[in-house]
N, C-alpha and C. Protein backbone atom coordinates (compact mmCIF):
# COMPACT_ATOMS: atom_id res chain seq x y z
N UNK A 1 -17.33 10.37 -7.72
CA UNK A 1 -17.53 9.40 -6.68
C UNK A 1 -16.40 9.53 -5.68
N UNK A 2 -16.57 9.51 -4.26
CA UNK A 2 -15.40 9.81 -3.67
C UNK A 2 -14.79 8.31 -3.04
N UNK A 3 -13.55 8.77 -3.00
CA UNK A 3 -13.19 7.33 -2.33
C UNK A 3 -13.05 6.58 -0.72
N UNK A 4 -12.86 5.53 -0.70
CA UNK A 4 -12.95 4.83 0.60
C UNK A 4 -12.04 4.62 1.36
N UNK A 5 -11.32 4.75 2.10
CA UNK A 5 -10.52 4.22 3.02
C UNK A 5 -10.93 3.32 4.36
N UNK A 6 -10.07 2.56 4.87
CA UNK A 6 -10.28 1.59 6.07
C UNK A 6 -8.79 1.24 6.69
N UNK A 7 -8.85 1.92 7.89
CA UNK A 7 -7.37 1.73 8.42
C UNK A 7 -7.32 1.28 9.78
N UNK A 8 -6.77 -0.03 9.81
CA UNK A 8 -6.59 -1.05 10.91
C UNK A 8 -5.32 -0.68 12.24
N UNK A 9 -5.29 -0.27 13.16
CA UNK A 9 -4.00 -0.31 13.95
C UNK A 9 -4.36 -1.02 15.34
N UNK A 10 -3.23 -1.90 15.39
CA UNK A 10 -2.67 -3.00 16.11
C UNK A 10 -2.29 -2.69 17.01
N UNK A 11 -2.29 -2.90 18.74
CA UNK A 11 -1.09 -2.37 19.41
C UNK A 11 -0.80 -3.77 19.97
N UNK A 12 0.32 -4.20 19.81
CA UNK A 12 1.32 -5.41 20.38
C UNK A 12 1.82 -5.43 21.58
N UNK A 13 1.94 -4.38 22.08
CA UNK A 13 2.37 -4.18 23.35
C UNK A 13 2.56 -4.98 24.55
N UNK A 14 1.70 -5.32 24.59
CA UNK A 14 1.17 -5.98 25.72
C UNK A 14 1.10 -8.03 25.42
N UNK A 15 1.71 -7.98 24.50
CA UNK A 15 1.39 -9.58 23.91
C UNK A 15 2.66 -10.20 24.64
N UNK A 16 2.31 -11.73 25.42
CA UNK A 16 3.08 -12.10 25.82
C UNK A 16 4.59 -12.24 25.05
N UNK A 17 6.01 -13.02 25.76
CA UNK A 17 6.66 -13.48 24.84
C UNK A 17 7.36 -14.74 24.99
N UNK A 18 7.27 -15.50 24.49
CA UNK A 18 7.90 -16.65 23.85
C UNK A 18 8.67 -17.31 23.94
N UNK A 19 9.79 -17.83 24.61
CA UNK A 19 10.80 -18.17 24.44
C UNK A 19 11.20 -19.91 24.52
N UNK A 20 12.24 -20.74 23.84
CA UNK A 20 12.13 -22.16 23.76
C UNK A 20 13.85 -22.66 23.95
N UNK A 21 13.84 -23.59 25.16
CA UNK A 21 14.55 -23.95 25.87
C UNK A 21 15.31 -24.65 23.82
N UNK A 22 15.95 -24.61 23.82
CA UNK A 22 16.66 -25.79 22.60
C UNK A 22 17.19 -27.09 23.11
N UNK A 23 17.97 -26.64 24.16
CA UNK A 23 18.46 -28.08 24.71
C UNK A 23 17.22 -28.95 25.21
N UNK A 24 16.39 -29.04 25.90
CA UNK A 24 15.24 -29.51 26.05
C UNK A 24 14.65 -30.02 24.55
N UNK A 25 14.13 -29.51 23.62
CA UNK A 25 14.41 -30.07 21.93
C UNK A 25 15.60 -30.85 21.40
N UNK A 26 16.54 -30.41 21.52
CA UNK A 26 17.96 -31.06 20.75
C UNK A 26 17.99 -32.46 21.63
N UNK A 27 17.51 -32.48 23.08
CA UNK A 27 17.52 -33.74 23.90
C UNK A 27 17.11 -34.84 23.93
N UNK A 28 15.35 -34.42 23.37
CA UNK A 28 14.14 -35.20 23.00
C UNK A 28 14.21 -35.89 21.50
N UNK A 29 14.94 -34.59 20.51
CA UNK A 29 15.37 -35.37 18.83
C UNK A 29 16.70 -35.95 18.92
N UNK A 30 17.74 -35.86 20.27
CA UNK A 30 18.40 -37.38 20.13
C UNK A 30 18.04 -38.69 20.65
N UNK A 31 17.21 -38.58 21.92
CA UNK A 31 16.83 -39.62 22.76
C UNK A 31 15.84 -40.08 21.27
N UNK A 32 14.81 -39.44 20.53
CA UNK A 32 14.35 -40.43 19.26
C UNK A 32 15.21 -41.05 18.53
N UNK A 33 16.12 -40.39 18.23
CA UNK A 33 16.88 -41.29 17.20
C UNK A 33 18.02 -42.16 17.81
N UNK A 34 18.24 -42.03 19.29
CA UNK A 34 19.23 -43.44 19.50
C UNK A 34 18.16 -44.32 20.16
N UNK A 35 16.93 -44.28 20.34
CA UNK A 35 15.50 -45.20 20.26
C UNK A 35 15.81 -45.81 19.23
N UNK A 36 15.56 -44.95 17.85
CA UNK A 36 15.17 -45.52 16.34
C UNK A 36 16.13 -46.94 16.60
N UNK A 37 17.47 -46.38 16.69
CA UNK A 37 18.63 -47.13 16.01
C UNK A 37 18.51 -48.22 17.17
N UNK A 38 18.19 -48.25 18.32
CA UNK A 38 17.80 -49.37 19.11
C UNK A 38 16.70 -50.31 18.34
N UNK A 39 15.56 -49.75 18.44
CA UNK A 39 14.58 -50.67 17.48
C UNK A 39 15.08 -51.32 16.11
N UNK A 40 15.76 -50.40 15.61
CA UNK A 40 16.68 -51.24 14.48
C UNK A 40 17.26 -52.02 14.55
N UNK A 41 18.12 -52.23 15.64
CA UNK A 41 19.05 -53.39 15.99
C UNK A 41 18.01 -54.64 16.47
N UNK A 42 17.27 -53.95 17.37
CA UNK A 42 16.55 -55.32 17.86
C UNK A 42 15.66 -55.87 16.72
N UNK A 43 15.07 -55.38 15.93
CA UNK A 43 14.15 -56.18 14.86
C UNK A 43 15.23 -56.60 14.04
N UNK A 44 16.69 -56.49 13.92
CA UNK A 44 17.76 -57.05 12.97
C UNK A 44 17.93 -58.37 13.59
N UNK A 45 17.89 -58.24 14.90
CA UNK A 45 18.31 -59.49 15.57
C UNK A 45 17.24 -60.72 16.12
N UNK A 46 16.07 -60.02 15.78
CA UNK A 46 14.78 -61.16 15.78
C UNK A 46 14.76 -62.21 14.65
N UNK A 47 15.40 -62.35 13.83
CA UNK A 47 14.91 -63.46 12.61
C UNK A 47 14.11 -63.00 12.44
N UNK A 48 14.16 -63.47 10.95
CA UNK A 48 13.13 -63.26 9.48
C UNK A 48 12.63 -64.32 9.03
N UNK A 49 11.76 -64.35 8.10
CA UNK A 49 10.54 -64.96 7.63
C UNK A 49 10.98 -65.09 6.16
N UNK A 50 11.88 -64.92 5.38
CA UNK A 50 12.83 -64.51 3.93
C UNK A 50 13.33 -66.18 3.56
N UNK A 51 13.92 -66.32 3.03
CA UNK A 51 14.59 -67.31 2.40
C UNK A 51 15.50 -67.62 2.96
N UNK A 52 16.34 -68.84 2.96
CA UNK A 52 17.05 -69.51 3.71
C UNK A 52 18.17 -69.39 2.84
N UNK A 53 19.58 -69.23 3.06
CA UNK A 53 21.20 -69.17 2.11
C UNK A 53 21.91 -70.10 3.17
N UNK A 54 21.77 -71.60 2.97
CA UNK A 54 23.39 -71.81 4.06
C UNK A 54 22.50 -71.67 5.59
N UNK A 55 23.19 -71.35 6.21
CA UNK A 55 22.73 -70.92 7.25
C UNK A 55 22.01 -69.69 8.31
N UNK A 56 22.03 -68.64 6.90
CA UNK A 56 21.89 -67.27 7.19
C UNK A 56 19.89 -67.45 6.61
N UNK A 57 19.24 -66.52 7.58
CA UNK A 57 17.76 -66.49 6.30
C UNK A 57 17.84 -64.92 6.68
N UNK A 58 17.12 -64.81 4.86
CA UNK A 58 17.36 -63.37 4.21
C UNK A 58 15.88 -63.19 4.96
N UNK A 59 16.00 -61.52 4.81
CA UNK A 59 15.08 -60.71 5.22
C UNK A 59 13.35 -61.11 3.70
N UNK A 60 12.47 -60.97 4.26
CA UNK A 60 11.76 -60.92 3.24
C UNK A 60 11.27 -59.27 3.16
N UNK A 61 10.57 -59.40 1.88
CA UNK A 61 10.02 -57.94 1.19
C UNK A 61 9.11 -57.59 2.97
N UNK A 62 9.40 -56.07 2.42
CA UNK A 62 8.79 -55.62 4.04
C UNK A 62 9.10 -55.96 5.03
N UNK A 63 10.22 -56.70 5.35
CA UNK A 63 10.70 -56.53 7.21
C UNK A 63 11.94 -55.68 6.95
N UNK A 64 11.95 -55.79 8.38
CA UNK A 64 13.28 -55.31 8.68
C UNK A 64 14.41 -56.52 8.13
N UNK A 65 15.82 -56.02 7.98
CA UNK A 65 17.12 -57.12 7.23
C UNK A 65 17.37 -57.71 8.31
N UNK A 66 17.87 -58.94 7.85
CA UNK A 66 18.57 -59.61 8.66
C UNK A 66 20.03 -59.22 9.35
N UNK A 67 20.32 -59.63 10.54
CA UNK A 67 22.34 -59.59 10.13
C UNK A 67 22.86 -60.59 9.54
N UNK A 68 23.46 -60.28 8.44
CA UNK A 68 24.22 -61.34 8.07
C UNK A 68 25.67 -61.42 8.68
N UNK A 69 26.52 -60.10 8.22
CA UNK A 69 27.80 -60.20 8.87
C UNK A 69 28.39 -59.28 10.18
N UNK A 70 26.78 -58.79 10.53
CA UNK A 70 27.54 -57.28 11.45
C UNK A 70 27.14 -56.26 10.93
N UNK A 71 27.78 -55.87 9.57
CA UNK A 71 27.91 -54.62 8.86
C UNK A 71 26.80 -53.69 9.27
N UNK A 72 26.00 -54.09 8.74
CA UNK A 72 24.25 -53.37 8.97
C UNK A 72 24.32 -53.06 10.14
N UNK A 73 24.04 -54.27 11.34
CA UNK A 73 23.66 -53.88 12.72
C UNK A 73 24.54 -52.65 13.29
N UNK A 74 25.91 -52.91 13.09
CA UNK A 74 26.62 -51.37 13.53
C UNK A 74 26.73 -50.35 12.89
N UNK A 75 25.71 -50.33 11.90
CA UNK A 75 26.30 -48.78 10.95
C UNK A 75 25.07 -48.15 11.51
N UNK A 76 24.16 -48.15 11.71
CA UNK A 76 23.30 -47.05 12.41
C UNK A 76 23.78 -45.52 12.95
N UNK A 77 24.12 -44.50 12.98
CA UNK A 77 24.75 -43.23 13.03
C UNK A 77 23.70 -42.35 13.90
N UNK A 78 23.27 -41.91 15.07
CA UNK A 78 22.27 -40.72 15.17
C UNK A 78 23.09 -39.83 15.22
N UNK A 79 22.73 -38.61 14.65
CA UNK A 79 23.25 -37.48 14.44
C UNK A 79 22.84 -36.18 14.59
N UNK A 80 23.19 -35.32 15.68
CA UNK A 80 22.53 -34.21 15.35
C UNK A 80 23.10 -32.64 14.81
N UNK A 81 22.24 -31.93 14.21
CA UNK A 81 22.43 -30.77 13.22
C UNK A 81 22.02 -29.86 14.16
N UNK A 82 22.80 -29.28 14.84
CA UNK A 82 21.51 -28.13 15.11
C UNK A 82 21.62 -28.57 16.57
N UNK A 83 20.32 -27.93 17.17
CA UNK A 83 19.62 -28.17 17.99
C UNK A 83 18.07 -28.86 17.43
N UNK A 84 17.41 -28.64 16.74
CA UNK A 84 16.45 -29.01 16.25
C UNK A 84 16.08 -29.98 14.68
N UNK A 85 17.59 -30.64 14.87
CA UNK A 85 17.26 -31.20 13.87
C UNK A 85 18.62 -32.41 13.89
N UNK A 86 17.95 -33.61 13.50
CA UNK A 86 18.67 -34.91 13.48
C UNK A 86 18.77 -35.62 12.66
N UNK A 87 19.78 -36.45 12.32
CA UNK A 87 19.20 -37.72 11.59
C UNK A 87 20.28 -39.17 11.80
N UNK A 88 19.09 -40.28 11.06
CA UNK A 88 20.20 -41.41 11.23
C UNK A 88 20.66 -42.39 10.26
N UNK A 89 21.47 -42.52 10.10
CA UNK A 89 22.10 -42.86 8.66
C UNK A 89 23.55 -44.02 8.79
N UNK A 90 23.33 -44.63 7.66
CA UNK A 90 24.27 -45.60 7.56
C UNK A 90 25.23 -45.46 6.36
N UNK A 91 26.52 -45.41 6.42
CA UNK A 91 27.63 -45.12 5.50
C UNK A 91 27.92 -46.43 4.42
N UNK A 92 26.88 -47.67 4.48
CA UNK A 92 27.10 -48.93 3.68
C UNK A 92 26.15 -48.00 2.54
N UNK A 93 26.77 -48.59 1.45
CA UNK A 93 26.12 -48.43 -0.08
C UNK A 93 24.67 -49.45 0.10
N UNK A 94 24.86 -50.37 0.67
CA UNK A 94 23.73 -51.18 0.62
C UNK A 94 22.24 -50.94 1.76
N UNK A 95 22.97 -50.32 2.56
CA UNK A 95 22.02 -49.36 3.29
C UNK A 95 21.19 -48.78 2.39
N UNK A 96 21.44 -47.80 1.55
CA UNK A 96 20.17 -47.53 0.35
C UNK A 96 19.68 -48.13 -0.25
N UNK A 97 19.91 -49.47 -0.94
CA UNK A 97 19.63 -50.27 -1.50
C UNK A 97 18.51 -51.25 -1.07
N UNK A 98 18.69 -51.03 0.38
CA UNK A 98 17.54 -51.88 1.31
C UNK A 98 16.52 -50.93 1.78
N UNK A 99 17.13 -49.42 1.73
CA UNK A 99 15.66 -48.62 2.00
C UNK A 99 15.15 -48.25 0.52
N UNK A 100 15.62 -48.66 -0.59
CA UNK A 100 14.35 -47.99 -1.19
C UNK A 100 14.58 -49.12 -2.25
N UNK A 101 14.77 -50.16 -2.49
CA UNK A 101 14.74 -51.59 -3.07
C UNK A 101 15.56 -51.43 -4.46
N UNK A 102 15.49 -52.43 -5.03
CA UNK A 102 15.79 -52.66 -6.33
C UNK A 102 15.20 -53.23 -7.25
N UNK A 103 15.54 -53.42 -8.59
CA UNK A 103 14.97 -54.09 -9.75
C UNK A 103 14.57 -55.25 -9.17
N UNK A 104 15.45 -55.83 -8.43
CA UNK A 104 15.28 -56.95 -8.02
C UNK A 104 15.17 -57.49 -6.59
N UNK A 105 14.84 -56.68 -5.85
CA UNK A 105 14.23 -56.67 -4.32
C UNK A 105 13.65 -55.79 -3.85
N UNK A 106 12.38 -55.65 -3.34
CA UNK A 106 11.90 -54.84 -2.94
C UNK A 106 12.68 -54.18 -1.60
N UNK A 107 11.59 -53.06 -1.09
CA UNK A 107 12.64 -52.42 0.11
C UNK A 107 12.21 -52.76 1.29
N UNK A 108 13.13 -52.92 2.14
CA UNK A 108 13.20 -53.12 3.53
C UNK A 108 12.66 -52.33 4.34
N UNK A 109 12.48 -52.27 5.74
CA UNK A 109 11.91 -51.50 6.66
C UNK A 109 13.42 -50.96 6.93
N UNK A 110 13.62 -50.20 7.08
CA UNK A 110 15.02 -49.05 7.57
C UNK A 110 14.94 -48.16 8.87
N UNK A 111 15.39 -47.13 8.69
CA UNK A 111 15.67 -46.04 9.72
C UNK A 111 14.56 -45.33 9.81
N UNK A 112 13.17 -44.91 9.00
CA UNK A 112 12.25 -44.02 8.59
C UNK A 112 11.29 -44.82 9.37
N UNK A 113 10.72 -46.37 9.18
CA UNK A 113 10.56 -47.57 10.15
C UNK A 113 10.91 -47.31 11.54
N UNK A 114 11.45 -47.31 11.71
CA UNK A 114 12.39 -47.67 13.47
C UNK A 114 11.99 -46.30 13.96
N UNK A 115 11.91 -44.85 13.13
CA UNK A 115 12.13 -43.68 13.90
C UNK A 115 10.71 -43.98 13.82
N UNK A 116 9.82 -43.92 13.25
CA UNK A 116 8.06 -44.06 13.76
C UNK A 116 7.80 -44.95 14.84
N UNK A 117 8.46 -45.98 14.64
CA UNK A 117 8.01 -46.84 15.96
C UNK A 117 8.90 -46.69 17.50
N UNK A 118 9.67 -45.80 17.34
CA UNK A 118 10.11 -45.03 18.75
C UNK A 118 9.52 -43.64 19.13
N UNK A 119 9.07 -43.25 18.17
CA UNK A 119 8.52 -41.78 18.63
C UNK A 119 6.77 -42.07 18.94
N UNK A 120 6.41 -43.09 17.98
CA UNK A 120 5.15 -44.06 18.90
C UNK A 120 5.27 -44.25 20.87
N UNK A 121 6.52 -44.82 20.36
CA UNK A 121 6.35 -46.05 21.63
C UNK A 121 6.67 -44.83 23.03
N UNK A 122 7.19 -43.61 22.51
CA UNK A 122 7.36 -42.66 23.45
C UNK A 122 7.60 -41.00 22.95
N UNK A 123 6.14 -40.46 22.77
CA UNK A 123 5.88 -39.47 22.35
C UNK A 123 6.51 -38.49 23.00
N UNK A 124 6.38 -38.32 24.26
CA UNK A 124 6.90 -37.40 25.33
C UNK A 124 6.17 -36.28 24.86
N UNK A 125 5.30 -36.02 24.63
CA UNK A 125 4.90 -34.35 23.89
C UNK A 125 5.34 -33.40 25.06
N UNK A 126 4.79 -34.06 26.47
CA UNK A 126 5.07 -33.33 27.85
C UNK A 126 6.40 -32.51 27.71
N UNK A 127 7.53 -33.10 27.14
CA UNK A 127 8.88 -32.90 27.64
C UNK A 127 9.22 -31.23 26.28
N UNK A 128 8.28 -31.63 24.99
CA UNK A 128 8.04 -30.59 24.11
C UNK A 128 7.83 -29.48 24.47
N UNK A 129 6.46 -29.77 25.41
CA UNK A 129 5.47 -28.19 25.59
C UNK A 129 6.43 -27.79 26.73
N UNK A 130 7.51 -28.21 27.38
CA UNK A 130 8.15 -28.13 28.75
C UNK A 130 8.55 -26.82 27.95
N UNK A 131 9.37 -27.44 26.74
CA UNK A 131 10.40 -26.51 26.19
C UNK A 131 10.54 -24.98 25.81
N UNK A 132 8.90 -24.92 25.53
CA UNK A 132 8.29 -23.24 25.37
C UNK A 132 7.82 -22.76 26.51
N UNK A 133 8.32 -21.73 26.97
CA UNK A 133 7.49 -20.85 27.98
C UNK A 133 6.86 -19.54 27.47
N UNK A 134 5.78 -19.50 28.25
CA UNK A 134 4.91 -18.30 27.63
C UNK A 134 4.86 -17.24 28.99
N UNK A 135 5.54 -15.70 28.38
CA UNK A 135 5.99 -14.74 29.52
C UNK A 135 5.08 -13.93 29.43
């Protein structure tokens, strides 16, 4: 029986090329995350629906925390890595504790919260596709 062959060749030549502004990216993933940390502050500073201590009322399951002393509202951090890559983070121990709950409290709305509802409230995809040009 004899055998088969099938041989494919490509020529690339001619295929456009590509190229992507970074700063235009690195611009758009900080303007999200000092959004986020805006929306964070402002839903910190709306009052909660939580339990009452004294004069302070606690955050309930599923909102955003209250301020109690400050701490929270200023630890918000945006940060960027890179050009294409960010994040925002808080250096309190209790910062984790409120994003992903405990034995004994459920978790809070956090930074993961706030960055969806700024990249909602202003997608910009426009300012994205700006960033690639096709040659």
């Amino acid at each position: 029986m004899a055998g088969v062959s099938v041989t494919i060749t490509v020529d690339v030549g001619d295929l456009p090329t590509v190229s992507i502004d970074e700063d235009v990216i690195a611009d758009w993933i900080e303007g999200r995350l000092n959004d986020a940390r805006n929306v964070f502050i402002q839903h910190m500073t709306e009052g909660g629906s939580g339990i009452t201590y004294g004069d302070h009322v606690a955050s309930a399951p599923g909102e955003y925390p209250q301020s109690w002393d400050g701490g929270l509202i200023n630890s918000p951090m945006p940060e960027m890595h890179g050009t294409r890559s960010g994040s925002l983070t808080s250096d309190l121990i209790y910062a984790g504790y409120l994003t992903t709950g405990t034995t004994k409290m459920a978790p809070r709305q956090m930074f993961a919260e706030a960055l969806d509802e700024s990249i909602s409230a202003r997608p910009e995809e426009d300012a994205l596709r700006a960033a690639v040009k096709i040659e």
